[in-house]
Protein backbone atom coordinates (compact mmCIF):
# COMPACT_ATOMS: atom_id res chain seq x y z
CA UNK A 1 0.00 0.00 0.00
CA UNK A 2 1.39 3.27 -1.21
CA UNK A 3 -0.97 5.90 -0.68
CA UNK A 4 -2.87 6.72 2.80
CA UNK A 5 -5.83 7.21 0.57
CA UNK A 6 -6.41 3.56 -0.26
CA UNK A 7 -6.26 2.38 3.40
CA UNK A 8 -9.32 4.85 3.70
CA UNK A 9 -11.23 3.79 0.79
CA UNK A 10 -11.02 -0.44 2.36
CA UNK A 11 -12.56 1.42 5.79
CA UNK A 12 -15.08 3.13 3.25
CA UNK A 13 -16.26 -0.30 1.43
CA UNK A 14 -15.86 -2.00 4.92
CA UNK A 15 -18.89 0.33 5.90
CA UNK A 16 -20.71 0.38 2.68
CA UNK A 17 -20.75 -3.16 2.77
CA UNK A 18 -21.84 -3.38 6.09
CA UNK A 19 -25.20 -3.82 7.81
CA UNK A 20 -25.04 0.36 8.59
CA UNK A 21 -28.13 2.45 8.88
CA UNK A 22 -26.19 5.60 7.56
CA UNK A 23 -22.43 7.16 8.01
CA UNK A 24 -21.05 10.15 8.54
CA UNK A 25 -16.78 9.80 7.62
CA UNK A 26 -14.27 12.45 7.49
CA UNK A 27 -10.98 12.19 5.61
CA UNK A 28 -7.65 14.81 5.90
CA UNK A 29 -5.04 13.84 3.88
CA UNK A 30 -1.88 15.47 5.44
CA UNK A 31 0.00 13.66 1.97
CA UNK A 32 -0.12 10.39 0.25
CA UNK A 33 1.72 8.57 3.77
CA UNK A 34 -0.39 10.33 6.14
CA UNK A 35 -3.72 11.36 7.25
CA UNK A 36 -6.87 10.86 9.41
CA UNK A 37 -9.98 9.06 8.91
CA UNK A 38 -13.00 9.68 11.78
CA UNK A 39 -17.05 9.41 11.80
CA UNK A 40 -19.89 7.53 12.88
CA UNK A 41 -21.36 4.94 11.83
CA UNK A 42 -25.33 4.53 13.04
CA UNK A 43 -27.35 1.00 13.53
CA UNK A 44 -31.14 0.42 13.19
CA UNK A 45 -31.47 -0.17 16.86
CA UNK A 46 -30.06 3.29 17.33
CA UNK A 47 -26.71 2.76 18.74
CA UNK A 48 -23.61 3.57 17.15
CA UNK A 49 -19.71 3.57 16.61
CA UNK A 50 -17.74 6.20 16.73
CA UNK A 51 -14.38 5.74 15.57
CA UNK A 52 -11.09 7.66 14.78
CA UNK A 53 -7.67 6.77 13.14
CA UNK A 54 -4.07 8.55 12.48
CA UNK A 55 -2.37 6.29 9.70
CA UNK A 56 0.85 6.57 8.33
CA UNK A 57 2.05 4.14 5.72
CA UNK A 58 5.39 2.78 7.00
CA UNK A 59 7.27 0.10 4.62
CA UNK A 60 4.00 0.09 2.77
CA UNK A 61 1.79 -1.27 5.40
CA UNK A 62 -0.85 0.76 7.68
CA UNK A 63 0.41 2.07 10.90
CA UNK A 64 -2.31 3.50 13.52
CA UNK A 65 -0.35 6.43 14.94
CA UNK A 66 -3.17 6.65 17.48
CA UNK A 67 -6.66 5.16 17.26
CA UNK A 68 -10.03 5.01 19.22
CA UNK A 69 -13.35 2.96 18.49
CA UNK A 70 -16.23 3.26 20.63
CA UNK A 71 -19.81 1.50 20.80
CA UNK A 72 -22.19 3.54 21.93
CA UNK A 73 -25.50 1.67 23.13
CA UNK A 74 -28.70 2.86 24.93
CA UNK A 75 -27.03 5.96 25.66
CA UNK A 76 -23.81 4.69 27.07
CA UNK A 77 -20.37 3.60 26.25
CA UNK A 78 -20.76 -0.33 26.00
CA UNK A 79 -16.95 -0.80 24.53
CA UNK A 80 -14.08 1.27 23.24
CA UNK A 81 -10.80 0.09 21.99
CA UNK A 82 -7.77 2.92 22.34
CA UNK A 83 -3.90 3.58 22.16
CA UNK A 84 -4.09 6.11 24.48
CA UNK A 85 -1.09 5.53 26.95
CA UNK A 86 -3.18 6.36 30.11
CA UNK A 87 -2.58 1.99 31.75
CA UNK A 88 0.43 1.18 31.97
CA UNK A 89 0.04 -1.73 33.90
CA UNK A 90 -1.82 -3.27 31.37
CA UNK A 91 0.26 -5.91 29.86
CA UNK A 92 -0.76 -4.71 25.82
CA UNK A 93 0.07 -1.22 27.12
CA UNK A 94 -0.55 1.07 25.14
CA UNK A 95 -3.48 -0.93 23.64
CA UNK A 96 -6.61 -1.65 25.75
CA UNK A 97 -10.22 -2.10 25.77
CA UNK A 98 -12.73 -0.60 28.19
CA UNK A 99 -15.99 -2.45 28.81
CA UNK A 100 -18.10 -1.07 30.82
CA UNK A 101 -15.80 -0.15 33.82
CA UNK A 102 -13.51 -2.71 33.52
CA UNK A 103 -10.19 -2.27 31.79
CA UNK A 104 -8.87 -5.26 29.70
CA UNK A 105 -5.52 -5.92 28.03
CA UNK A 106 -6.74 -6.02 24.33
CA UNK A 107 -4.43 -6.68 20.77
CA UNK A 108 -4.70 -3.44 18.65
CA UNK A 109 -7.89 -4.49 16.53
CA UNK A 110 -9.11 -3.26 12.99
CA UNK A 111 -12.13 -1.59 11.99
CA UNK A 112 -13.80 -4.57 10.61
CA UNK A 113 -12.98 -6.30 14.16
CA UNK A 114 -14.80 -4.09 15.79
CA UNK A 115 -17.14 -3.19 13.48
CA UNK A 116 -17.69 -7.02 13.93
CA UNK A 117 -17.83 -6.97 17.67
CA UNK A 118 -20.81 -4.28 17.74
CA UNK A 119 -23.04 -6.39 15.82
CA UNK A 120 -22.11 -8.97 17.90
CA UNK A 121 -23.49 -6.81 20.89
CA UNK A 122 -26.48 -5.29 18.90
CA UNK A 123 -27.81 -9.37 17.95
CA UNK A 124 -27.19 -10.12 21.58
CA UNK A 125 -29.48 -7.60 22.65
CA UNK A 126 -32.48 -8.00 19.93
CA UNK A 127 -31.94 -11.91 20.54
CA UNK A 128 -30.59 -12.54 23.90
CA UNK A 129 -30.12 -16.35 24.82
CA UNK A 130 -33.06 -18.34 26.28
CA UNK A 131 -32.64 -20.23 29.22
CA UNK A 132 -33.68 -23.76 29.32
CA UNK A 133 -35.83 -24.29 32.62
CA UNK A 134 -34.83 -27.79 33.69
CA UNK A 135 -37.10 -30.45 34.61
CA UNK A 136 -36.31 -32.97 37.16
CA UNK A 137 -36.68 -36.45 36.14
CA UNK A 138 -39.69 -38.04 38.00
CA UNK A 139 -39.72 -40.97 39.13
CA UNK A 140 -42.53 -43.67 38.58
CA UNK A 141 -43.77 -45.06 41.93
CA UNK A 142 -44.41 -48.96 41.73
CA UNK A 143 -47.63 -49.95 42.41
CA UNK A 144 -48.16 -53.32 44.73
């Protein structure tokens, strides 16, 4: 990959090709090694993901200088993935994930991962799994 430019158009078909209510993306080019892609993409249960990325294309490969993806559901932060070197004492430091108020060592994920991981969440919640009531065996009394 030479140019900044086409690791923003894979994000772009990544989202057109997704299950996406609508989008709202913003591009700056800084040149063709650098730039910074951020927007919001919206669900039809109303929930969304905001994300943000500072690329620069190293050795021709797709470096996040810094990068933050958050799902936003029922009015609250349900995940975010970041670089942001605020935990140290996590052992993927810089990279983390928060969910809820928990803070997790997490591998520096793409897009598509977590675009992945919110519908994940959002089928969880429209189809959340059953739980089988168990029936204890009875037992047949003998007659005399």
């Amino acid at each position: 990959m030479r140019d900044v430019g086409q690791y923003f158009e894979l994000i772009e078909k990544t989202i057109e090709h997704s299950p996406v209510v609508s989008a709202e993306v913003e591009i700056e080019r800084r040149d063709a090694t650098r730039g910074t892609i951020e927007g919001v993409v919206y669900f039809a249960d109303g929930s969304r993901l905001e994300f943000s990325e500072r690329i620069v294309i190293e050795q021709r490969r797709p470096v996040k200088r810094e990068y933050r993806y958050q799902y936003v559901g029922r009015n609250q932060a349900l995940l975010r993935y970041d670089n942001a070197p605020h935990h140290p004492h996590i052992a993927t430091f810089p990279h983390h994930k928060h969910v809820g108020t928990r803070i997790l060592p997490a591998a520096e994920p793409t897009f598509r991962q977590v675009l992945d991981e919110a519908l994940g969440l959002i089928a969880e919640t429209a189809n959340p799994p059953t739980t089988k009531k168990r029936r204890r065996p009875r037992h047949k009394s003998k007659s005399h």
